[in-house]
N, C-alpha and C. Protein backbone atom coordinates (compact mmCIF):
# COMPACT_ATOMS: atom_id res chain seq x y z
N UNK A 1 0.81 -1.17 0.00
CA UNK A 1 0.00 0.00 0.00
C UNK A 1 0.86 1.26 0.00
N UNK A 2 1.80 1.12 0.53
CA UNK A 2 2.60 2.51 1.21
C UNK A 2 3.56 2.69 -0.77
N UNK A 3 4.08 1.53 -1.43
CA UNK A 3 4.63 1.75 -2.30
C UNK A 3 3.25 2.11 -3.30
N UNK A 4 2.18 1.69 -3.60
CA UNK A 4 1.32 1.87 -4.03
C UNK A 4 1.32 3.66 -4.19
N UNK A 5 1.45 4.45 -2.79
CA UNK A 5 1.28 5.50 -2.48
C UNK A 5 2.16 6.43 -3.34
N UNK A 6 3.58 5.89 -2.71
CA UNK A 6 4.98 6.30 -3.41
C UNK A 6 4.71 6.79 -4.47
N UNK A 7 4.44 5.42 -5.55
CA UNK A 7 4.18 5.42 -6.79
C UNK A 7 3.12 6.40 -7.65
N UNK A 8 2.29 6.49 -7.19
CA UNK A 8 1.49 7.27 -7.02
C UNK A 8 1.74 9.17 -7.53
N UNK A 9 2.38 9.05 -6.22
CA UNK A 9 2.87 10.40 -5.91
C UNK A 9 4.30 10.83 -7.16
N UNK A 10 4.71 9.41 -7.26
CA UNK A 10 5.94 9.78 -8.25
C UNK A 10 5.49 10.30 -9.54
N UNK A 11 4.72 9.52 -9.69
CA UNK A 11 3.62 9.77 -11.35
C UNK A 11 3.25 11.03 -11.36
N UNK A 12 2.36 11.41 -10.19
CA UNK A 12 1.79 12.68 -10.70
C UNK A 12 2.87 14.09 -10.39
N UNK A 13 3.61 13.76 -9.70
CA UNK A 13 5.29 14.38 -9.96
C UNK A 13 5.67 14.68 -11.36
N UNK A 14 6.38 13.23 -11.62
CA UNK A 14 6.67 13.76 -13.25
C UNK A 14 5.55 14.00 -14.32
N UNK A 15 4.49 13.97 -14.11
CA UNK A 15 3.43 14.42 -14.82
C UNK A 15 3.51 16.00 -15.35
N UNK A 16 3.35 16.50 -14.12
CA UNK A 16 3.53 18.07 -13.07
C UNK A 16 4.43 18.32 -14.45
N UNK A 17 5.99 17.65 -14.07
CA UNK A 17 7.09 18.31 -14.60
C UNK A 17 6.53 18.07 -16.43
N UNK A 18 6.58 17.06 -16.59
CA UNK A 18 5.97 16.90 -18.17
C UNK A 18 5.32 18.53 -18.86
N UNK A 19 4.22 18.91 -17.85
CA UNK A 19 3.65 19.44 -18.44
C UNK A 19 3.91 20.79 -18.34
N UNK A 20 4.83 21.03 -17.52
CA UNK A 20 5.26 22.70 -16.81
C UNK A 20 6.81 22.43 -18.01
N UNK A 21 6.94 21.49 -18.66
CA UNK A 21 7.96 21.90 -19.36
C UNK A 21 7.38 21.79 -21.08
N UNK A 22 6.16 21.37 -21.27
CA UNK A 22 5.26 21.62 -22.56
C UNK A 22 4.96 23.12 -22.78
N UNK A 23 4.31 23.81 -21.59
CA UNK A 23 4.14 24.90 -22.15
C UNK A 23 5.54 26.43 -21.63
N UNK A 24 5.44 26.30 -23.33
CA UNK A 24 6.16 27.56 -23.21
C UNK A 24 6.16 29.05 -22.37
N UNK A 25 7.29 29.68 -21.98
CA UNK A 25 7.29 31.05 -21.47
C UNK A 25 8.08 31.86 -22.70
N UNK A 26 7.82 31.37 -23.83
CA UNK A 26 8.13 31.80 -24.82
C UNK A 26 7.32 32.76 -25.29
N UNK A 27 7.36 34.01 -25.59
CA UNK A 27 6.27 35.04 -26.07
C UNK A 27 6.22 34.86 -27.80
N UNK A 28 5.02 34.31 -28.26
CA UNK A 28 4.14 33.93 -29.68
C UNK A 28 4.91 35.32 -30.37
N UNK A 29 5.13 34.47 -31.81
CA UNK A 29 4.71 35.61 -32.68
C UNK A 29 3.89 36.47 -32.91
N UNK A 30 4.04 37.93 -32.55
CA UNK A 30 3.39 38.66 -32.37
C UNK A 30 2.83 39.63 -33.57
N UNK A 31 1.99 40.29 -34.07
CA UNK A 31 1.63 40.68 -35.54
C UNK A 31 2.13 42.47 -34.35
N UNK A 32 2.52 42.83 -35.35
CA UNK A 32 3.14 44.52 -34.99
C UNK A 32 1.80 45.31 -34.98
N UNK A 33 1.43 46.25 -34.05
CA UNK A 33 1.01 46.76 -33.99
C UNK A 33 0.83 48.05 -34.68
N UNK A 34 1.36 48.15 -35.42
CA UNK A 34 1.89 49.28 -36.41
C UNK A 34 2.34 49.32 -37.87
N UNK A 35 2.33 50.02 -38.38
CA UNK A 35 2.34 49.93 -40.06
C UNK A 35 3.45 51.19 -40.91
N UNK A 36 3.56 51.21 -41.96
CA UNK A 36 4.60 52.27 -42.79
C UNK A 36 3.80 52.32 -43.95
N UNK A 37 4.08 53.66 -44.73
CA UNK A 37 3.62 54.17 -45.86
C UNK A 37 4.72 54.87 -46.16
N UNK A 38 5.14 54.49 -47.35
CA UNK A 38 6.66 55.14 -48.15
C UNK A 38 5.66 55.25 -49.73
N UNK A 39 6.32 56.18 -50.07
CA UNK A 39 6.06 56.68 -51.60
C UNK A 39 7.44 57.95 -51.99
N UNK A 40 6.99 58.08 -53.06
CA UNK A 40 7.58 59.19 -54.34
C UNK A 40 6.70 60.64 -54.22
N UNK A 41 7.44 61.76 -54.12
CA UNK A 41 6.02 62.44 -54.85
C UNK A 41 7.22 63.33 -55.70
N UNK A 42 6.75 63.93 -56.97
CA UNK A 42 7.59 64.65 -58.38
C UNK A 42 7.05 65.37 -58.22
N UNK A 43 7.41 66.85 -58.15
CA UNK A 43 6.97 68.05 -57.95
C UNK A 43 7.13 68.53 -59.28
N UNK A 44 5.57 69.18 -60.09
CA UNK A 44 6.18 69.68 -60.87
C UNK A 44 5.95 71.68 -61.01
N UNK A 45 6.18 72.17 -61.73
CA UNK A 45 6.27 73.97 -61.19
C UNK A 45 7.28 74.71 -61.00
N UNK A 46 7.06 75.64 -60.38
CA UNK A 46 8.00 76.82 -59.77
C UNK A 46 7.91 76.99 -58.21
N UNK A 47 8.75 76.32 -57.45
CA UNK A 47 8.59 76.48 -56.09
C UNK A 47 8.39 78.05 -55.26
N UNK A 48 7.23 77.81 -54.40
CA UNK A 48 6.87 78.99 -53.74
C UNK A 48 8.45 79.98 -53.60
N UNK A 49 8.18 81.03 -53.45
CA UNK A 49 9.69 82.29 -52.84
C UNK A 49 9.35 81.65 -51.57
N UNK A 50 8.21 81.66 -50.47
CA UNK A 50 8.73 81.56 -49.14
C UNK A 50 7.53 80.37 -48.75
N UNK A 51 7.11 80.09 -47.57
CA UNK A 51 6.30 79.07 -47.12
C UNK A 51 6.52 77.59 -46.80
N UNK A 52 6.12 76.90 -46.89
CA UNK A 52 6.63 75.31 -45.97
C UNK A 52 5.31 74.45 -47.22
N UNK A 53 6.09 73.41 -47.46
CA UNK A 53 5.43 72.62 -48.48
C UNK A 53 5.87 71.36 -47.67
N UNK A 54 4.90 70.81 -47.42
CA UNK A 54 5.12 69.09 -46.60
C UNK A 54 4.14 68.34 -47.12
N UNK A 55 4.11 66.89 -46.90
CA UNK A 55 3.14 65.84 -47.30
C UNK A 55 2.92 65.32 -45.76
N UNK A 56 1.07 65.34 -45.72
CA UNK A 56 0.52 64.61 -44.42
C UNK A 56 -0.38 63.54 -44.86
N UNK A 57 -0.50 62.71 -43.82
CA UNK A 57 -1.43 61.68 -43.82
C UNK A 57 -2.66 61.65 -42.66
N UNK A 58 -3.85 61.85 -43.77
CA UNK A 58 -5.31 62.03 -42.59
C UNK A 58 -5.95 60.75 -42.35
N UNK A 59 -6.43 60.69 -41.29
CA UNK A 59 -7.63 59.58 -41.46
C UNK A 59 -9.12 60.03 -41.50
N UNK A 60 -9.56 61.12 -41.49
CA UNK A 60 -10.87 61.49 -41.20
C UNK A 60 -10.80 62.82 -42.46
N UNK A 61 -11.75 62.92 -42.88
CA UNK A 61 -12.21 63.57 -43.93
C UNK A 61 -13.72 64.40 -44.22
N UNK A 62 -13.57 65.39 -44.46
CA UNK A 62 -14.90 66.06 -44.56
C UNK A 62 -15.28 66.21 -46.07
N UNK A 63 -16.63 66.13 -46.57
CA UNK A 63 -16.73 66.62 -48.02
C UNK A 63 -16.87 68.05 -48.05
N UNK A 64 -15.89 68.59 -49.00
CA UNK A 64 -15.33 67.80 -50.56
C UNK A 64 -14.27 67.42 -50.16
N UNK A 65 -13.90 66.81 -49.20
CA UNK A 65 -12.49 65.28 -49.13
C UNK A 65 -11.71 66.17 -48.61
N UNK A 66 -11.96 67.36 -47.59
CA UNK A 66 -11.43 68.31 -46.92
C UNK A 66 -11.00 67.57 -45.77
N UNK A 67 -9.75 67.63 -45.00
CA UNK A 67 -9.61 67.28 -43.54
C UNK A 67 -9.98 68.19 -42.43
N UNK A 68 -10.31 67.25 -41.62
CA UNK A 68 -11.67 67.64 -40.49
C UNK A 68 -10.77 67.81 -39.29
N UNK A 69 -9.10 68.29 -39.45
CA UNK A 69 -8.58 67.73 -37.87
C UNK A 69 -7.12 67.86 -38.67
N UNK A 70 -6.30 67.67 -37.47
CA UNK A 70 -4.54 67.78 -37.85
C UNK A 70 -4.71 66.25 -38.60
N UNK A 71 -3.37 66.15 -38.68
CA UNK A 71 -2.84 64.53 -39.51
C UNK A 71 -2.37 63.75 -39.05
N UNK A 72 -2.35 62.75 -39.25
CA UNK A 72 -2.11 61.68 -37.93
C UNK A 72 -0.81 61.60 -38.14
N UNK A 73 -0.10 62.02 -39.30
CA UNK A 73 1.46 62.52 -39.11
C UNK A 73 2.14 63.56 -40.50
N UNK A 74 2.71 64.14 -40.35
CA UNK A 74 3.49 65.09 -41.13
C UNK A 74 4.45 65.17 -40.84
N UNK A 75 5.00 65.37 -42.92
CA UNK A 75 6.75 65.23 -42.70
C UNK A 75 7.28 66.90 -42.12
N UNK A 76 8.24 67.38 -42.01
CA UNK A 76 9.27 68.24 -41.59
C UNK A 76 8.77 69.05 -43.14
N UNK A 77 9.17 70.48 -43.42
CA UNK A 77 9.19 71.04 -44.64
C UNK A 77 10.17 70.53 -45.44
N UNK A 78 9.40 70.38 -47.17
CA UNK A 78 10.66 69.81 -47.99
C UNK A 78 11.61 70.68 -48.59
N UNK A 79 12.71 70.32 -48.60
CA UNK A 79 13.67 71.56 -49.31
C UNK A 79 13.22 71.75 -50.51
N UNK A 80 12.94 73.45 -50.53
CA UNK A 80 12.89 73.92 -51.82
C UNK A 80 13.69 73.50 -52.83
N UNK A 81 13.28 73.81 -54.04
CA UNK A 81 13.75 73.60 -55.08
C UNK A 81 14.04 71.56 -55.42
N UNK A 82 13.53 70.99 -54.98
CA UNK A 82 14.27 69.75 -54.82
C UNK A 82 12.47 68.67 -56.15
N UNK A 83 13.37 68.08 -57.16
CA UNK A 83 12.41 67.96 -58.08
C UNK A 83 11.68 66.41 -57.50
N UNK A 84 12.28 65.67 -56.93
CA UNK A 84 11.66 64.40 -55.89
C UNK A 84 11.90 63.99 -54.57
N UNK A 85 10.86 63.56 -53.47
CA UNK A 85 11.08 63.97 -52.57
C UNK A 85 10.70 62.30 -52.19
N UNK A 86 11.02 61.33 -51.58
CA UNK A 86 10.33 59.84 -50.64
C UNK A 86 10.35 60.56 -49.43
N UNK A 87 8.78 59.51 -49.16
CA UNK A 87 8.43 59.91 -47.79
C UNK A 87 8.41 58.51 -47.17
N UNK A 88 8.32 58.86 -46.35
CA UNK A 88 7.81 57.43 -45.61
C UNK A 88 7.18 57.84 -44.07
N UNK A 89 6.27 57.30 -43.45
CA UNK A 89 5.51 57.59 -42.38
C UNK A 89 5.29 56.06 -41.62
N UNK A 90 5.77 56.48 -40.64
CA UNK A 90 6.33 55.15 -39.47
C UNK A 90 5.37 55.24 -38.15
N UNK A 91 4.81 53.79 -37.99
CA UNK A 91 4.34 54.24 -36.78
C UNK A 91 2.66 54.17 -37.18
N UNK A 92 2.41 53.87 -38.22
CA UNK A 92 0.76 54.64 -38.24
C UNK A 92 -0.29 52.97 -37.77
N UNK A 93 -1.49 53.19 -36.85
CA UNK A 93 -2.11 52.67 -36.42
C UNK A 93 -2.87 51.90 -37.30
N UNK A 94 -3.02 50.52 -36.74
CA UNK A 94 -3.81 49.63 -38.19
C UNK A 94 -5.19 50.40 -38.27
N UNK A 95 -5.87 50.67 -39.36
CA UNK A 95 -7.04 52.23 -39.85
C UNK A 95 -6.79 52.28 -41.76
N UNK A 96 -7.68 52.65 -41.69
CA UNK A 96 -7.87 53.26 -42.79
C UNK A 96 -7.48 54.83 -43.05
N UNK A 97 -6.49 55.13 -44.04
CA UNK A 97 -6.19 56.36 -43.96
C UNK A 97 -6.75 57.04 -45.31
N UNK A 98 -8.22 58.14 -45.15
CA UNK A 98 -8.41 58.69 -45.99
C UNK A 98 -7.76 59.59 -47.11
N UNK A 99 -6.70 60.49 -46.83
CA UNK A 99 -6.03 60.76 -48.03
C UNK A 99 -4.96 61.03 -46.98
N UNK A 100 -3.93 61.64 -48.34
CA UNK A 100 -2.19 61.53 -48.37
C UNK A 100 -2.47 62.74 -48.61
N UNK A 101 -1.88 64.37 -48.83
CA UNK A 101 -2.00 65.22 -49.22
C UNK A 101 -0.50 65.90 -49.40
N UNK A 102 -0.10 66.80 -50.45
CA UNK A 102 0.86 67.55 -50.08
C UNK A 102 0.54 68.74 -50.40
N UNK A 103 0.78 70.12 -49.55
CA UNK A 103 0.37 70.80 -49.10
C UNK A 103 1.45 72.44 -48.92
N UNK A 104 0.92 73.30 -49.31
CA UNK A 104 1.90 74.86 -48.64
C UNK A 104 0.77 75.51 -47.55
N UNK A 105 2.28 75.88 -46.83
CA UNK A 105 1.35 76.94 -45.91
C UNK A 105 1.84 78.44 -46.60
N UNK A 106 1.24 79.27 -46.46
CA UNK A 106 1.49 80.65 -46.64
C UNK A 106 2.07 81.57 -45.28
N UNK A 107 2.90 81.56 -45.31
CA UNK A 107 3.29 82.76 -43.82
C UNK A 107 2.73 83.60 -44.02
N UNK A 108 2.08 84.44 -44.85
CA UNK A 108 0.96 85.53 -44.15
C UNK A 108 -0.24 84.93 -43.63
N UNK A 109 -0.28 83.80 -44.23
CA UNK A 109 -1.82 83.31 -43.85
C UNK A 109 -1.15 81.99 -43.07
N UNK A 110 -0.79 81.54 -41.77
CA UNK A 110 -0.76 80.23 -41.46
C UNK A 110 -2.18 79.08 -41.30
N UNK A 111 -2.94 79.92 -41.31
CA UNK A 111 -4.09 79.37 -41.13
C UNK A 111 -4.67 78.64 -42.60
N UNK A 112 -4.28 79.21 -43.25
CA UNK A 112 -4.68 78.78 -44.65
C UNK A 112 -3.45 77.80 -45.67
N UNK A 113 -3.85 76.81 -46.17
CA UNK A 113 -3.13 75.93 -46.76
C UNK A 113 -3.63 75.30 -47.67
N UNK A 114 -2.70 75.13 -48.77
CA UNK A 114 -3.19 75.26 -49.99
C UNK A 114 -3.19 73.62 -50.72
N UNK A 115 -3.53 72.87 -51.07
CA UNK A 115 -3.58 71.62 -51.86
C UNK A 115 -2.64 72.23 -52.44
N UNK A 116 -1.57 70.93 -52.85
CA UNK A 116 -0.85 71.02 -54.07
C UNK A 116 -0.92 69.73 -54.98
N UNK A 117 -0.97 68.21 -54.07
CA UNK A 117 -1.50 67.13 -54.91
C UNK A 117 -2.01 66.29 -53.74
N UNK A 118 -2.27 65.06 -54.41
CA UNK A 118 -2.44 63.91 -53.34
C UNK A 118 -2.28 62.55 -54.07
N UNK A 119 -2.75 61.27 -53.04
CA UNK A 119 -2.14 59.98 -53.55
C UNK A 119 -3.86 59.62 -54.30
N UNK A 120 -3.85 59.66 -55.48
CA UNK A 120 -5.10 58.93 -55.89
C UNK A 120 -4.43 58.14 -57.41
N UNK A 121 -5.51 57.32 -57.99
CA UNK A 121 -5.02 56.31 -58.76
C UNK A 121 -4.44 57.29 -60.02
N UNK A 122 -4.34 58.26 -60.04
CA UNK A 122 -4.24 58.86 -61.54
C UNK A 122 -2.72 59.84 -61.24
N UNK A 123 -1.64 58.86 -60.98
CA UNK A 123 -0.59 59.98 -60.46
C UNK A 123 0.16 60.85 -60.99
N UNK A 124 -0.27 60.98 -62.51
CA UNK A 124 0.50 61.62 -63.50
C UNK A 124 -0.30 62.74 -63.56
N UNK A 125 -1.52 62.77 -62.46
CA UNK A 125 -1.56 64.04 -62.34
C UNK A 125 -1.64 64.98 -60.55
N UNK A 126 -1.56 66.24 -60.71
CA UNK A 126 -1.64 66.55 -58.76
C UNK A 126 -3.44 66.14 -58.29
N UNK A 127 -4.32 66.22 -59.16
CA UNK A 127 -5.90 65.74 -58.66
C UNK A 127 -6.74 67.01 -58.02
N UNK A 128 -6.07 68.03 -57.81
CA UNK A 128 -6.42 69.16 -57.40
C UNK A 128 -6.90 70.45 -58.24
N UNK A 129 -8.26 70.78 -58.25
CA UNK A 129 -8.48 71.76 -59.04
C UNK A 129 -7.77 73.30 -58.57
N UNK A 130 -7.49 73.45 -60.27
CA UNK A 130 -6.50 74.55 -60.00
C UNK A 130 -7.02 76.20 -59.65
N UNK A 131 -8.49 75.75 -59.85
CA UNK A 131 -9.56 76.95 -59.66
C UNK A 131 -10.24 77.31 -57.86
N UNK A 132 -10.41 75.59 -57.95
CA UNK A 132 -11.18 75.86 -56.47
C UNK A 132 -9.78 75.37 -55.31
N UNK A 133 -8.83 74.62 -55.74
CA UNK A 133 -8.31 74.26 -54.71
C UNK A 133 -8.67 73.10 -54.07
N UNK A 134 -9.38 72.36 -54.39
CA UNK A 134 -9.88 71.03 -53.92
C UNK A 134 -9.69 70.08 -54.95
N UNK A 135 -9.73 68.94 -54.38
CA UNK A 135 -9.76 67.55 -54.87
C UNK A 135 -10.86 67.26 -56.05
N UNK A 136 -10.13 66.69 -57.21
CA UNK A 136 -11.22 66.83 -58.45
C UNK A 136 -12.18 65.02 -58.49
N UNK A 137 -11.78 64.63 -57.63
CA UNK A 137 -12.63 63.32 -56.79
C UNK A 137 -11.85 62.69 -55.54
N UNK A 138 -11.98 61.77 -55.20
CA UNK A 138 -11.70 61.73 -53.68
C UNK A 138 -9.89 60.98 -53.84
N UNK A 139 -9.46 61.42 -52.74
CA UNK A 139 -8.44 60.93 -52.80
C UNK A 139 -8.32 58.95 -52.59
N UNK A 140 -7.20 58.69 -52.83
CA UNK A 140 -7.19 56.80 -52.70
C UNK A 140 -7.02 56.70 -51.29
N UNK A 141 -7.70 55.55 -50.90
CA UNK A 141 -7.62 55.61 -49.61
C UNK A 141 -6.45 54.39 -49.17
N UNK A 142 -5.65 54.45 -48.25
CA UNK A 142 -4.72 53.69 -47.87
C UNK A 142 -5.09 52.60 -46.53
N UNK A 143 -4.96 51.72 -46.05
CA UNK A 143 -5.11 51.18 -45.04
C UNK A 143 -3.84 49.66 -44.97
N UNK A 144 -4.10 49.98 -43.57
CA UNK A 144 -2.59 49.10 -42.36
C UNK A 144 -3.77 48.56 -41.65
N UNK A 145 -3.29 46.99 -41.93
CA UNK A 145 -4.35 45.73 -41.47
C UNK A 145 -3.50 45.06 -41.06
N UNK A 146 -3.37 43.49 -40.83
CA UNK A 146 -2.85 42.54 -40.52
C UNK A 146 -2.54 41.80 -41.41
N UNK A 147 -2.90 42.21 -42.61
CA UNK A 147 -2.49 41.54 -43.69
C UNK A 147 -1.38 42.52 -44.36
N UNK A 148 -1.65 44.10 -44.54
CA UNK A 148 -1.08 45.22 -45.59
C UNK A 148 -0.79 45.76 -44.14
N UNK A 149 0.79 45.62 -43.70
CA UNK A 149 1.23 46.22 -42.72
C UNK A 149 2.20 47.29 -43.12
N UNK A 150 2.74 47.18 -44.49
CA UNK A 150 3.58 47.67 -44.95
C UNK A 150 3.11 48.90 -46.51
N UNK A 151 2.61 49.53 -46.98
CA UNK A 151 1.95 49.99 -48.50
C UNK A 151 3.18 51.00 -48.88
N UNK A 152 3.63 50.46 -50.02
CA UNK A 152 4.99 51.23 -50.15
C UNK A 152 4.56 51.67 -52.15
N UNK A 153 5.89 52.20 -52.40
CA UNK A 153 5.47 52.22 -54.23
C UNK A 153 4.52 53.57 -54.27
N UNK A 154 3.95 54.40 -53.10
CA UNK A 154 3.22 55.26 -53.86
C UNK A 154 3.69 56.58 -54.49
N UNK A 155 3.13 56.96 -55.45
CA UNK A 155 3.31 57.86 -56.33
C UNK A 155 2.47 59.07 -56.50
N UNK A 156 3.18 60.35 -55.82
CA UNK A 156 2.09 61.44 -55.61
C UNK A 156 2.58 62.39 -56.59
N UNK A 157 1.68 63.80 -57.68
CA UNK A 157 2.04 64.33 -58.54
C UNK A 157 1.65 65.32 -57.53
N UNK A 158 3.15 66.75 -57.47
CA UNK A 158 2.25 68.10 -56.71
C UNK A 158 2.60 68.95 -58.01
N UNK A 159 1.84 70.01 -57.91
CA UNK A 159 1.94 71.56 -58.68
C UNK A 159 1.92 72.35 -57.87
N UNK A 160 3.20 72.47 -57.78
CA UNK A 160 3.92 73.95 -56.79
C UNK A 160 3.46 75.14 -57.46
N UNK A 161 3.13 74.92 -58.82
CA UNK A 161 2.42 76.62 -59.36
C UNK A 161 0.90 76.84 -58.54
N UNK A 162 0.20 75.61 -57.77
CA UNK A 162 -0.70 76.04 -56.86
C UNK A 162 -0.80 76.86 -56.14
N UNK A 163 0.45 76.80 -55.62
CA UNK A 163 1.06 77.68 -54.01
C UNK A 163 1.03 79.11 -54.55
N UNK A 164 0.85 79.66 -55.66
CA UNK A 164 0.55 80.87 -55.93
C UNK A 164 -0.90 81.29 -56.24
C-alpha cells in the first residue's frame, strides 16, 4: 500500500514536470502593432519664394475630401527647389487612412493651406483643381491591417504653381 502510495505520488510528480515543461514562457509571434507608408512624390512647377510645403497623412475627412482635424502625421518642410522627394511615415495605427496630401502653408496666412497634390489612382496628375483648390474626386484611400502592414510604391504628382 505505502509503495502503491509512493508510486502514485511519483507519477503525478513527473506528470507536473511533463507538463510545466510543454508549455512555453516563450512570447508567440506577435503581428506589430503598427504599419509604414513610403512613396515618391515629383513636384512639378515653380517652387513657392517663401512658405513650408510638406506631405501629411489624414484619417478622417470632410466633403469635398477636406480634412476635419490635424494629420495623424506630417513630414518636416521639404527643401525647396528639390524635383523628388520619398516619404515614408512610421508608426501609423492599423485604420484606414483617408487621403495623403501635399500641401503649402502661406506665412501671411498660417491658417490657410493650400492643396498642391495627393495619392489617388491617376498619379500623372496633382488631382487638385487649380480653380477651387480642392480635390477633383476623392483621394485613394490607404489602409494598415494585418495583412497590408507595410503599402509602399506610392506615387504622388504636386503643382507647386498652386502655391501661388
Amino acid at each position: 500500500m505505502r509503495f502503491r502510495k509512493f508510486l502514485t505520488i511519483l507519477l503525478l510528480a513527473m506528470a507536473a514536470t511533463f507538463i510545466a515543461c510543454e508549455s512555453s514562457t516563450e512570447p508567440e509571434d506577435e503581428q506589430p502593432d503598427t504599419g509604414t507608408v513610403t512613396g515618391t512624390i515629383n513636384f512639378d512647377g515653380t517652387w513657392p519664394a517663401n512658405g513650408d510645403v510638406q506631405i501629411s497623412i489624414y484619417g478622417d475627412l470632410n466633403a469635398p475630401y477636406v480634412p476635419t482635424g490635424p494629420p495623424e502625421q506630417a513630414s518636416d518642410p521639404i527643401a525647396s527647389g528639390s524635383g523628388t522627394y520619398d516619404f515614408t511615415f512610421e508608426g501609423l495605427a492599423k485604420s484606414t487612412y483617408s487621403a495623403i496630401y501635399v500641401s503649402w502653408r502661406d506665412p501671411a496666412n498660417p491658417a490657410g493651406t493650400k492643396l498642391l497634390g495627393m495619392y489617388w489612382t491617376t498619379s500623372d496628375s496633382s488631382g487638385i483643381n487649380g480653380i477651387t483648390g480642392l480635390p477633383v474626386q476623392p483621394p485613394t484611400e490607404v489602409t494598415i491591417d494585418d495583412n497590408t502592414l507595410e503599402v509602399t510604391g506610392l506615387t504622388i504628382t504636386a503643382d507647386l504653381d498652386l502655391a501661388q
